[in-house]
Protein backbone atom coordinates (compact mmCIF):
# COMPACT_ATOMS: atom_id res chain seq x y z
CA UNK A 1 0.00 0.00 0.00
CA UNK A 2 1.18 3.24 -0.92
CA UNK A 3 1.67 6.10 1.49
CA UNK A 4 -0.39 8.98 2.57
CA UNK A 5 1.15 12.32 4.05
CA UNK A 6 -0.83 15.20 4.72
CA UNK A 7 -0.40 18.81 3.11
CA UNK A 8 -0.65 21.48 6.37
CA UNK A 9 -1.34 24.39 6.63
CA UNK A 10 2.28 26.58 6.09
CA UNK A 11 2.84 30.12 7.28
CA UNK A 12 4.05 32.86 4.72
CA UNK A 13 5.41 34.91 6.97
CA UNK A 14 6.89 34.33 11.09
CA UNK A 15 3.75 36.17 11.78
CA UNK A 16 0.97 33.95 10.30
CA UNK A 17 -1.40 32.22 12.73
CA UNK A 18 -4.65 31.99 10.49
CA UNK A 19 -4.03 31.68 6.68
CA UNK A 20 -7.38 32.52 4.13
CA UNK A 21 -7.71 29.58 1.67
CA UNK A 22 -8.53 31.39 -1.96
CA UNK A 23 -8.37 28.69 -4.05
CA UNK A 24 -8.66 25.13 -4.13
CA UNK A 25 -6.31 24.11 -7.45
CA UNK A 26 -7.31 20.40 -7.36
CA UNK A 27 -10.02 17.88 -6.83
CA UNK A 28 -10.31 14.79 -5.05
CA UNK A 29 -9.33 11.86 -7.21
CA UNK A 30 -6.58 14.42 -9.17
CA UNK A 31 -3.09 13.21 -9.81
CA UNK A 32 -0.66 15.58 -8.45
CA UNK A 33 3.15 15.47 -9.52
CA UNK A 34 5.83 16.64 -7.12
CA UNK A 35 6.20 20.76 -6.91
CA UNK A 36 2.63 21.22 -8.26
CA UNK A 37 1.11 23.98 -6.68
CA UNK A 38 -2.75 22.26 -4.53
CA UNK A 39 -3.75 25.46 -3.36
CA UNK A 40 -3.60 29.37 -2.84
CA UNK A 41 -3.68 30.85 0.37
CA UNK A 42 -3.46 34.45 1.65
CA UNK A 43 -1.67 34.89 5.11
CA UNK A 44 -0.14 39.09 5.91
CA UNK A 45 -1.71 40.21 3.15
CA UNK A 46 -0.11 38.60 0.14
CA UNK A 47 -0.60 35.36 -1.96
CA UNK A 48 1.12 32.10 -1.92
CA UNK A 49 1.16 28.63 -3.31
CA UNK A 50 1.41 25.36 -1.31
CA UNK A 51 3.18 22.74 -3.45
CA UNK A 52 2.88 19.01 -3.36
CA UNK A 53 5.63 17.51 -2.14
CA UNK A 54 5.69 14.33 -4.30
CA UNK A 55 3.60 12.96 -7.03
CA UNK A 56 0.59 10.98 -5.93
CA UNK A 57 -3.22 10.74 -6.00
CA UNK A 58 -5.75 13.32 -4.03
CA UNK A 59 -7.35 11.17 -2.06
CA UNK A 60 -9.11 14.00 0.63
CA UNK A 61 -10.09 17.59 0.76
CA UNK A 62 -10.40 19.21 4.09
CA UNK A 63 -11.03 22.80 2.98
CA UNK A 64 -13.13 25.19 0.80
CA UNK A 65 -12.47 28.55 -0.18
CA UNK A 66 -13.12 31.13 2.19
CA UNK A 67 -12.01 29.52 5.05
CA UNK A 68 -9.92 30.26 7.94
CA UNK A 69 -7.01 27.54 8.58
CA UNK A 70 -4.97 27.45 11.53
CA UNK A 71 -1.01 26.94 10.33
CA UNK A 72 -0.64 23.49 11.18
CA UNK A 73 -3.72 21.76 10.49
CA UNK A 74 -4.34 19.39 7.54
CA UNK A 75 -5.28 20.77 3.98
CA UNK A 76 -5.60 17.33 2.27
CA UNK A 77 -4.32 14.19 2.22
CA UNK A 78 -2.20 12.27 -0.74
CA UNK A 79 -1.62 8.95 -1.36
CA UNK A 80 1.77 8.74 -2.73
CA UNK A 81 2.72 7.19 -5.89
């Protein structure tokens, strides 16, 4: 069985407690390669992409656009490849 890891939350800045999700660039059941950017997120005021960090399958959303995520917590969940 292949491997899961989960894709948290990251701060942009030392600051960044609560990051705004904008936009969710995948859907459950994509395949992601390594580096792709999964979503875009807005923590002190500016834009930023959080990459996959290897290729695999989405198997689980946790988030929607619009919501407030604690740095930390899970954004979704991969099975790698």
């Amino acid at each position: 069985m292949a491997d899961q890891i989960e894709i948290l939350c990251e701060q942009n800045s030392p600051s960044d407690e609560i990051i705004v999700i904008h936009e969710i660039l995948v859907a459950q059941g994509d395949v992601v390669e390594k580096e792709q950017p999964l979503v875009i997120a807005e923590g002190s005021k500016s834009l930023f992409e959080i990459i996959s960090p290897g290729a695999g399958k989405v198997v689980d959303i946790r988030i929607r656009p619009g919501n407030n995520v604690a740095v930390g917590d899970t954004l979704l969940i991969i099975q790698l490849d």
